[in-house]
Each structure stands twice: as structure tokens, then as C-alpha cells.
Protein backbone atom coordinates (compact mmCIF):
# COMPACT_ATOMS: atom_id res chain seq x y z
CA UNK A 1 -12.52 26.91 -37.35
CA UNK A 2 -10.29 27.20 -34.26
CA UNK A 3 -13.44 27.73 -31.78
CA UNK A 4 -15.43 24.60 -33.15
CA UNK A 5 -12.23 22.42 -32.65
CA UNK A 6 -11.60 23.97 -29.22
CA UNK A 7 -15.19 22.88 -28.50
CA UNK A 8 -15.17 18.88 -30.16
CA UNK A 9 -11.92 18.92 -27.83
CA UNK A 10 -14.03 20.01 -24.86
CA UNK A 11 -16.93 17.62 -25.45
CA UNK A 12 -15.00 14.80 -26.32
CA UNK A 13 -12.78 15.20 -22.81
CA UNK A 14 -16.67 15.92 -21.15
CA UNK A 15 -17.88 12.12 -22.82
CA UNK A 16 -14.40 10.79 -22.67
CA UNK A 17 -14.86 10.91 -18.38
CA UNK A 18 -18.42 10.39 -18.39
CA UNK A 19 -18.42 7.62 -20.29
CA UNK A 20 -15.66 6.10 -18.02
CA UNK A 21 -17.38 6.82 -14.71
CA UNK A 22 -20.55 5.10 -16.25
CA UNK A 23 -18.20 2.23 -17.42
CA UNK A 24 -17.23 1.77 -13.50
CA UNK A 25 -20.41 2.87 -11.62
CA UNK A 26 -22.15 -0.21 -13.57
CA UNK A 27 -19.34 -2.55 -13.35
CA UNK A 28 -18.98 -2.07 -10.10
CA UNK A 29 -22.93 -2.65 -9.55
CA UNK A 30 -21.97 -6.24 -11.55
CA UNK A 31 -18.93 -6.47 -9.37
CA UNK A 32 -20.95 -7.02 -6.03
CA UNK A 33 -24.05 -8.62 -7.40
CA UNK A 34 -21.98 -11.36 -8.42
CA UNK A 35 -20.61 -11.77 -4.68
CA UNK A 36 -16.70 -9.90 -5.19
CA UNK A 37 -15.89 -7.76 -1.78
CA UNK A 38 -16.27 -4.25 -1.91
CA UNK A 39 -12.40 -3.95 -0.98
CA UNK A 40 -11.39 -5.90 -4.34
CA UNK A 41 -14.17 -4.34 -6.31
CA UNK A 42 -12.21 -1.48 -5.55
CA UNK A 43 -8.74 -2.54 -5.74
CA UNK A 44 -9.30 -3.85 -9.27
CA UNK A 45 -12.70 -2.79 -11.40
CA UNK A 46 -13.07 1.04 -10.16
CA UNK A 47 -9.10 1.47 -10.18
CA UNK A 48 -8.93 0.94 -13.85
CA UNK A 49 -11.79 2.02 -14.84
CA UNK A 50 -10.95 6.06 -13.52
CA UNK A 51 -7.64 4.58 -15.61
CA UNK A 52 -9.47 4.02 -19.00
CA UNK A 53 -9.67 7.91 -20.63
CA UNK A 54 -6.07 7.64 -20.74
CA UNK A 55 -6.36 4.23 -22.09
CA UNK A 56 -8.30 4.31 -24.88
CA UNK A 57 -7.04 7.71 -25.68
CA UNK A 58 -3.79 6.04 -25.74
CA UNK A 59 -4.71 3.30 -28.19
CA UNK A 60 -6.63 5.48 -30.53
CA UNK A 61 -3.43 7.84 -30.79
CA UNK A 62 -1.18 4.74 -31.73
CA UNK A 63 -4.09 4.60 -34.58
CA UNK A 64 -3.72 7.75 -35.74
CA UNK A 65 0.23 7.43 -36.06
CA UNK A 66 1.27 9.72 -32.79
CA UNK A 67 2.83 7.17 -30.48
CA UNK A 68 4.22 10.38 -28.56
CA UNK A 69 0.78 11.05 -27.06
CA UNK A 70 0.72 8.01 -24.86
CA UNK A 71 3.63 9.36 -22.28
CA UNK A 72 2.73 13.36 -23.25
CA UNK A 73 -0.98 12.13 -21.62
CA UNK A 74 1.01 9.60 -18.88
CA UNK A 75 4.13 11.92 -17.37
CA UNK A 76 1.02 14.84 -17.72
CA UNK A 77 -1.77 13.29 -15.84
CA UNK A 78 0.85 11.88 -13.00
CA UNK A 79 2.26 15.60 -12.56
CA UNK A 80 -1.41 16.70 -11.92
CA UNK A 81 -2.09 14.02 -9.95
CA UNK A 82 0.65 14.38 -7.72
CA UNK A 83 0.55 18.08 -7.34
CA UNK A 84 -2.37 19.43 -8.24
CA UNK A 85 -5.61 16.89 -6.69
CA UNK A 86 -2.52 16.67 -3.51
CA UNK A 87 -2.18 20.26 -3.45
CA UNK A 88 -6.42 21.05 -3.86
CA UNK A 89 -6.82 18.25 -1.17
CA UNK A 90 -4.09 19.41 1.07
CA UNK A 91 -5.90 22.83 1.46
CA UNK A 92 -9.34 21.92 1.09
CA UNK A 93 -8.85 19.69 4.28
CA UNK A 94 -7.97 22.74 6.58
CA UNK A 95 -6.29 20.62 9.17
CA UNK A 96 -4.26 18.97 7.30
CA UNK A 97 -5.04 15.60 4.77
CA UNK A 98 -4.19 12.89 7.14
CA UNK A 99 -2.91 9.03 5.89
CA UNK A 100 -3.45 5.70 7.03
CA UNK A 101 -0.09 3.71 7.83
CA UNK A 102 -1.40 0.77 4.78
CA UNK A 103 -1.17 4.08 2.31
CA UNK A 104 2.41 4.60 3.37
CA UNK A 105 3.27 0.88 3.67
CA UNK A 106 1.80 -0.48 0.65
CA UNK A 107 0.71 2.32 -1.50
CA UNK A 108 3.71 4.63 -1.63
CA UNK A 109 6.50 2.28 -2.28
CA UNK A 110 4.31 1.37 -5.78
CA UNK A 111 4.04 4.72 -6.51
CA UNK A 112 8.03 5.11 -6.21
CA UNK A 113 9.04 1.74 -7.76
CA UNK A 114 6.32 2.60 -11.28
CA UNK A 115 8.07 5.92 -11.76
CA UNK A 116 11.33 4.91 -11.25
CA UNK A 117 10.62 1.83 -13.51
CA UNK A 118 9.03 3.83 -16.58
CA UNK A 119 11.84 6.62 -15.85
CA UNK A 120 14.28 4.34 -16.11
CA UNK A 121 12.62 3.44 -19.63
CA UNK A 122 12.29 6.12 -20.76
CA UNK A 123 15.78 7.26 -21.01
CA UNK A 124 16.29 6.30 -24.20
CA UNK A 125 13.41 8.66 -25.39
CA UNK A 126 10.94 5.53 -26.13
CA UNK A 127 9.27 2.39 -24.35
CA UNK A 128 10.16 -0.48 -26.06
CA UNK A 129 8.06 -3.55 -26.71
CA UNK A 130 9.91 -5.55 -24.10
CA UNK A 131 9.84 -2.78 -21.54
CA UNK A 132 6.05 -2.38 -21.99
CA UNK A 133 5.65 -6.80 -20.72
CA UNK A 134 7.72 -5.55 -17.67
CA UNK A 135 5.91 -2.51 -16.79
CA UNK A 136 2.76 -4.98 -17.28
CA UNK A 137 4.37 -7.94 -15.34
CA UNK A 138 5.09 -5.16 -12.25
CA UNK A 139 1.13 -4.23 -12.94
CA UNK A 140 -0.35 -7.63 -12.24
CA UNK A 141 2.12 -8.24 -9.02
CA UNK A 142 0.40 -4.76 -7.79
CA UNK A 143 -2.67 -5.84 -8.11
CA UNK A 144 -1.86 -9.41 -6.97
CA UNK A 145 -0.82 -7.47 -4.04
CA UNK A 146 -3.34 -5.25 -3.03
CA UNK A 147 -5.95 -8.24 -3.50
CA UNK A 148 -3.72 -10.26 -1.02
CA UNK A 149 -3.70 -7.50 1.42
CA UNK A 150 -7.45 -7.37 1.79
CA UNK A 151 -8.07 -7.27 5.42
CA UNK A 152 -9.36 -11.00 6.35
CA UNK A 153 -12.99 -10.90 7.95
CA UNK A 154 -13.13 -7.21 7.15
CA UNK A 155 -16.17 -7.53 4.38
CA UNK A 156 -18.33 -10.33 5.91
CA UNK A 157 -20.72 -7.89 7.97
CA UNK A 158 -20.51 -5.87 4.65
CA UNK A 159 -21.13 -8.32 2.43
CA UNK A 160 -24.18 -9.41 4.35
CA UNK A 161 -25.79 -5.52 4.29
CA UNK A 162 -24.58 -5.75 0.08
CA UNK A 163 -26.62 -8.84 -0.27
CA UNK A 164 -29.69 -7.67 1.64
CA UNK A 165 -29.45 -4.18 -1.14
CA UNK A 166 -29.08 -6.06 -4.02
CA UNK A 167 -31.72 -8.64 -3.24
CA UNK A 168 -33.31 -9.35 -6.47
CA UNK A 169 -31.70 -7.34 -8.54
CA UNK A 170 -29.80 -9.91 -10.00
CA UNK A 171 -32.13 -10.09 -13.04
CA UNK A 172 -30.67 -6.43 -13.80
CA UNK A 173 -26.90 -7.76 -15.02
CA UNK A 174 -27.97 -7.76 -18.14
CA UNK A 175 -29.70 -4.33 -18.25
CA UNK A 176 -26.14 -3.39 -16.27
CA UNK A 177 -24.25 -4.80 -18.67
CA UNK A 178 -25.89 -2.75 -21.62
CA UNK A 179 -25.01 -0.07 -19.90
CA UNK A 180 -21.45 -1.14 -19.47
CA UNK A 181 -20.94 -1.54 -23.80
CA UNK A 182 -23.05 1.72 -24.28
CA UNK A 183 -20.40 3.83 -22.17
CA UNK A 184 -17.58 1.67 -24.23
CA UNK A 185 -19.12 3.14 -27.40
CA UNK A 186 -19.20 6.80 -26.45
CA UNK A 187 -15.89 5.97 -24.84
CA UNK A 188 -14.26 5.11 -28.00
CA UNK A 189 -15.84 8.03 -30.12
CA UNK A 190 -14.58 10.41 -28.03
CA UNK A 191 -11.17 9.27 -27.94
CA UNK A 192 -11.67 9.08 -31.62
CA UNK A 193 -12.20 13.16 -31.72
CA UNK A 194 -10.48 13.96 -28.90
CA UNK A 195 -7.25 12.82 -31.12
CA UNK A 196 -8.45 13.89 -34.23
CA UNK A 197 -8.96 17.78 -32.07
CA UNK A 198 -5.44 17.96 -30.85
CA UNK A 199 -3.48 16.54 -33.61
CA UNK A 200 -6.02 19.91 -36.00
CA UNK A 201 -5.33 22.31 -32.92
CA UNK A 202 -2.03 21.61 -33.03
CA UNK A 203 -1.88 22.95 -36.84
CA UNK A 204 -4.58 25.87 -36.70
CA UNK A 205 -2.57 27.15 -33.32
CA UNK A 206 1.40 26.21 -34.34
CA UNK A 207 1.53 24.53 -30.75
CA UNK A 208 3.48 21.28 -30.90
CA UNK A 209 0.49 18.21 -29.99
CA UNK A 210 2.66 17.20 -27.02
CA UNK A 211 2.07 20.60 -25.36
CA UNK A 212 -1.36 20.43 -25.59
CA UNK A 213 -1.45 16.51 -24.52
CA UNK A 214 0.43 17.12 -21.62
CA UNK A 215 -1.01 20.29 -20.32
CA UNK A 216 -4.85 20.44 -21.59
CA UNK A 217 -5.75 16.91 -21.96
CA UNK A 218 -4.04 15.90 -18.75
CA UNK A 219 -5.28 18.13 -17.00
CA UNK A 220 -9.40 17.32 -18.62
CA UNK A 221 -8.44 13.46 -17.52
CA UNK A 222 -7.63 14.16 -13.82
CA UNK A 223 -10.83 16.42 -13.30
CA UNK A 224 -12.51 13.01 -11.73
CA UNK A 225 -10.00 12.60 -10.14
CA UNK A 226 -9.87 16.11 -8.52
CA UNK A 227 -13.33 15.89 -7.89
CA UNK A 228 -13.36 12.41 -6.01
CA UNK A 229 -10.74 13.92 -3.60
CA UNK A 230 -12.23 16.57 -2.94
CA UNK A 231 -15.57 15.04 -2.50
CA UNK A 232 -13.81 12.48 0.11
CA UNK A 233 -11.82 15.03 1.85
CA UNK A 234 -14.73 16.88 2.71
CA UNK A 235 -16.44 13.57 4.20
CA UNK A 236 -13.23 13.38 5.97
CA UNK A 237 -12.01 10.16 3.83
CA UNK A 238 -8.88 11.49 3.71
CA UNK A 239 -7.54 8.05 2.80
CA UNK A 240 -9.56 7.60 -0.13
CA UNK A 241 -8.46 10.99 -1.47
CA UNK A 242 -4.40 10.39 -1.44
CA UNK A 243 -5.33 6.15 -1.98
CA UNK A 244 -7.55 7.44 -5.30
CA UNK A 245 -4.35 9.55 -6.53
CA UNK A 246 -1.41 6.72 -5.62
CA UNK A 247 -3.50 4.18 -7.15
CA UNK A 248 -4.54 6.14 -10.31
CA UNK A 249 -0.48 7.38 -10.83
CA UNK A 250 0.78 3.91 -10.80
CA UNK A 251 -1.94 2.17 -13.11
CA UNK A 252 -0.96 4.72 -15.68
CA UNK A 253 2.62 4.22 -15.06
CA UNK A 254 2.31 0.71 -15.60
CA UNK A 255 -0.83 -0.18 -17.14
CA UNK A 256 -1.00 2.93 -19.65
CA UNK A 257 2.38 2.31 -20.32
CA UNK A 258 2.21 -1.35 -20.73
CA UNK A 259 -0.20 -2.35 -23.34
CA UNK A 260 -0.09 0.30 -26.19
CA UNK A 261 4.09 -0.21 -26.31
CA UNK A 262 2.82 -4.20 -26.32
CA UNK A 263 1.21 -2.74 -29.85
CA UNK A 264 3.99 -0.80 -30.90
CA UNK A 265 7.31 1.02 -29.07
CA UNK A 266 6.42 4.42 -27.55
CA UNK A 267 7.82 7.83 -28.27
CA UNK A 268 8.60 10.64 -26.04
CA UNK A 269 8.97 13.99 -27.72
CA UNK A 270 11.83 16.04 -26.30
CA UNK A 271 9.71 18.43 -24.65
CA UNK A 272 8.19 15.78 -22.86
CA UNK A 273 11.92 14.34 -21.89
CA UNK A 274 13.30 17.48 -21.54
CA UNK A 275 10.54 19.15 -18.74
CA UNK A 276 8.01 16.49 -18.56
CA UNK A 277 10.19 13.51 -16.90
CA UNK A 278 11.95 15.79 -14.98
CA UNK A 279 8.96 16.96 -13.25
CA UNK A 280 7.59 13.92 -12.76
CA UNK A 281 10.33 12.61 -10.92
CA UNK A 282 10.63 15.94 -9.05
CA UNK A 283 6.52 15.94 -8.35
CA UNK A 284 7.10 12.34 -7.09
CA UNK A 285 9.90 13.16 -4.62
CA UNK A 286 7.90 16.04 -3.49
CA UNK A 287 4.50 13.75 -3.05
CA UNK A 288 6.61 11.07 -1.06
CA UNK A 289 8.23 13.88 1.17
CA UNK A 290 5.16 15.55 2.09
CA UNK A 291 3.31 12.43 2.91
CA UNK A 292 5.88 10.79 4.97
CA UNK A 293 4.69 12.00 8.59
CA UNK A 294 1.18 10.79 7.30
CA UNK A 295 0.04 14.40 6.50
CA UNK A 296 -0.39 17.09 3.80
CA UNK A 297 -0.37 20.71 5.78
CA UNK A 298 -2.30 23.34 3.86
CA UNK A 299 0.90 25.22 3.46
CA UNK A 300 2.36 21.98 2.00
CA UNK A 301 -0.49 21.95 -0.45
CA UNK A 302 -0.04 25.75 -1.58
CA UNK A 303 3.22 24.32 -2.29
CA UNK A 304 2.59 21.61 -4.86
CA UNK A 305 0.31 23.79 -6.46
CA UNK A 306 2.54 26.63 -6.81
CA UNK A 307 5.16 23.72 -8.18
CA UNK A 308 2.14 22.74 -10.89
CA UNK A 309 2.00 26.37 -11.74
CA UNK A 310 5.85 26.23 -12.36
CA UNK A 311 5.83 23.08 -14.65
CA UNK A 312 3.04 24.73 -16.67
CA UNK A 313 4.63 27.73 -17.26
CA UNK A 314 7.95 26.00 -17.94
CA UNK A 315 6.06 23.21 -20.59
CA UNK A 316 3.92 26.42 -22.54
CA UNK A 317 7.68 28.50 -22.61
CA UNK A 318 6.60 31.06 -20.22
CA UNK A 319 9.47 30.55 -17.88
């Protein structure tokens, strides 16, 4: 009974993230064949859609009555994020993960002000209803923000090569956009089992649902994220790979965050308070202090790993 639920929570996590990357890939696709830059394509449709496994995780685990789930999956996933894809990328790019001076202007001061917003929040061991509309209200002046910021006359030249490519293929939108609800569908069933697997795991194993949220599931939701950093670190598009993980940690912060405790005021077990916000205040710190000289060393990278190794063992009760 154990190894068939260990495997519904493995294949729901597996069409939880492909599901979502065929949600974006064909957005996207509709994105630029209806004329929107590449640079706000990006900043907005691709940015929450590698955001939307935690999403409609989230909103199917205020269904099933576990409103701790939503920061377990959130504080989990922002831990990995900042340690773990940093850490992989850090030593993956042997001479160091370099940064643009816009990712430390612009993207690193959001990454700061989200956590410090939802861990101010979360103090009182929930996210209220009116502290959800402020994380969202913060969410929309990001984006705002990073739309304003596109780089004027940076897209023509590529807008001009995007329309040549997608010459004619206008007609597909609508093939594009079945697509698009297919990969909502699977979407939503997995999140339906992936859910319904913890909360039975949980009670077959005697491991709290929170542990397992915060350690297994966020770790299954940042694989694409691992991936696409690595993937642009070894095209040497370093930028992408800490811009991808900055971006990701603050539309969970805020965006994650914001609309389930719209629904209904969020929980945080004590575990979760206890370790979990620590760390994700201490992984934060530790992100920001790395990437201030606009690099991540290898040795810097062994570092936040060996930190992600330490929160895991401290979260399962090993240390």
C-alpha cells in the first residue's frame, strides 16, 4: 500500500511539472504570435507559469482542508531555490556563476523585500486574509516593474526575426490554445493526487504532512527549475540561471502566498515556523551575500548546498 502511494506521489509531481511547462511553452508560443516582446513574455507568462505546480497544489490543499500545505510547499521550494539550484549552478559553472548589474539592482531587492514581507506575516503562525491583498498588491507593483524596465528599442530587431518565424502560423492559436486547457486538466488531476498521496503517506508512514510538503514535494517542484539553470549555465546564461531562481522565489512569496489566503487564512505548522522560516530567512541572507560582488564561486556553491543538507537533516530530526 505504501509503494503504490509512493508511486501516485511520484507521477503526480512527474504530470504536475509537465503539465506546467506545456502550460508555458504554448502560452508563450500565443504570447509572441499575438505581437507581446519576448522580454515581457518572459517577465510575466513564463514567470508564472514555472510558478503554477505550487499554485494549484496550493488551492487543491485548501480543498482538501490542509491550509498548512500552502507555506510547508512556499518556505520549502524558496529554501531549495535559494540553496540548492544556487549551489548546483554555482559549481556547475566552474568559474564562477557571474550576474548582470539589472539582477542585483532590480531583482535582488524583490527577493529581500517578499521574504521579509511574508516573514513578517507569518509571525503570528498564519497569513491572514488581509495580509494575502498586500502580498498580492506588492506582486502586481513587481511585475508593473519589471514590464517598465524593459529595455526601450531592445526587441524591435527581435521582434522583426519573431514575426518572420511565426509567419502564418497564426491560424495555430487555436490548436495552441487546446493545448494550453489540456495541460490545465492534467494540471489539476495531479494536484488532485498529489494531495490526496501526502495527506495517505503521511498516515501509512507516521510522518507529519508538513515534513513531507516541505522536503519531498518542494524539492519535486524545483526540479525545472534546477534543470533550467543548469541548462543556461552551461550555455553560459548565467543571468538567466540566478534571474529564473530570484524571479521564481518571489512569485511564490507573493503570488503563492497571495491568492489561496484571499480564499481562506493560511496556517503554518510549527515545524514549518520553528525550522522552516528560520531557514528561509537564513538561505536568503546567504543568497544576497554570495551574490553581492556579482558572483557565485564554486566553493560558495558547495556551501549552500552543504547548508540545504543541514536544513534537511534538521526538518526530518536527524540533527
Amino acid at each position: 500500500m505504501v509503494l503504490v502511494w509512493i508511486i501516485i506521489l511520484i507521477v503526480s509531481l512527474f504530470g504536475l511539472i509537465k503539465s506546467a511547462d506545456y502550460f508555458t511553452e504554448y502560452s508563450e508560443k500565443i504570447g509572441l504570435l499575438l505581437g507581446m516582446s519576448s522580454f515581457i513574455v518572459g517577465a510575466t507568462i513564463v514567470a508564472i507559469g514555472t510558478s503554477l505546480p505550487e499554485l494549484v497544489s496550493s488551492l487543491f490543499a485548501l480543498g482538501a482542508g490542509t491550509t498548512e500545505f500552502v507555506a510547508d510547499n512556499i518556505i520549502g521550494s524558496n529554501i531549495a531555490n535559494a540553496l540548492l539550484i544556487l549551489g548546483i549552478a554555482g559549481v556547475v559553472a566552474k568559474k564562477g556563476l557571474q550576474m548582470t548589474t539589472s539582477l542585483i539592482d532590480v531583482d535582488l531587492p524583490f527577493f529581500f523585500m517578499s521574504m521579509a514581507a511574508f516573514g513578517y506575516f507569518a509571525l503570528d503562525m498564519k497569513i491572514s486574509t488581509i495580509e494575502g491583498i498586500s502580498l498580492l498588491i506588492f506582486f502586481i507593483i513587481f511585475v508593473v516593474y519589471n514590464i517598465k524596465s524593459e529595455p526601450e528599442g531592445e526587441d524591435q530587431d527581435e521582434m522583426k526575426e519573431l514575426k518572420k518565424t511565426y509567419k502564418g502560423e497564426r491560424k495555430k492559436i487555436w490548436k495552441y490554445s487546446m493545448y494550453i486547457v489540456i495541460s490545465i486538466g492534467v494540471l489539476a488531476i495531479s494536484a488532485k493526487y498529489l494531495i490526496d498521496s501526502i495527506l495517505t503517506l503521511s498516515e501509512l508512514l507516521k510522518i507529519s504532512s508538513s515534513t513531507l510538503t516541505i522536503t519531498v514535494v518542494a524539492f519535486g517542484t524545483s526540479l525545472p527549475e534546477i534543470l533550467t539553470s543548469v541548462a543556461a549555465v552551461r550555455r553560459g546564461n548565467h543571468a538567466m540561471a540566478v534571474g529564473n531562481v530570484l524571479g521564481s522565489n518571489t512569485f511564490n512569496l507573493l503570488l503563492i502566498a497571495g491568492i489561496p489566503a484571499l480564499i481562506t487564512p493560511l496556517a503554518i505548522a510549527p515545524t514549518t515556523f520553528e525550522v522552516g522560516l528560520p531557514f528561509l530567512v537564513i538561505a536568503t541572507f546567504i543568497a544576497i551575500f554570495v551574490m553581492f560582488d556579482n558572483k557565485i564561486r564554486p566553493w560558495e556553491g558547495i556551501a549552500m548546498l552543504f547548508f540545504y543538507l543541514v536544513f534537511i537533516g534538521k526538518i526530518i530530526g536527524v540533527m
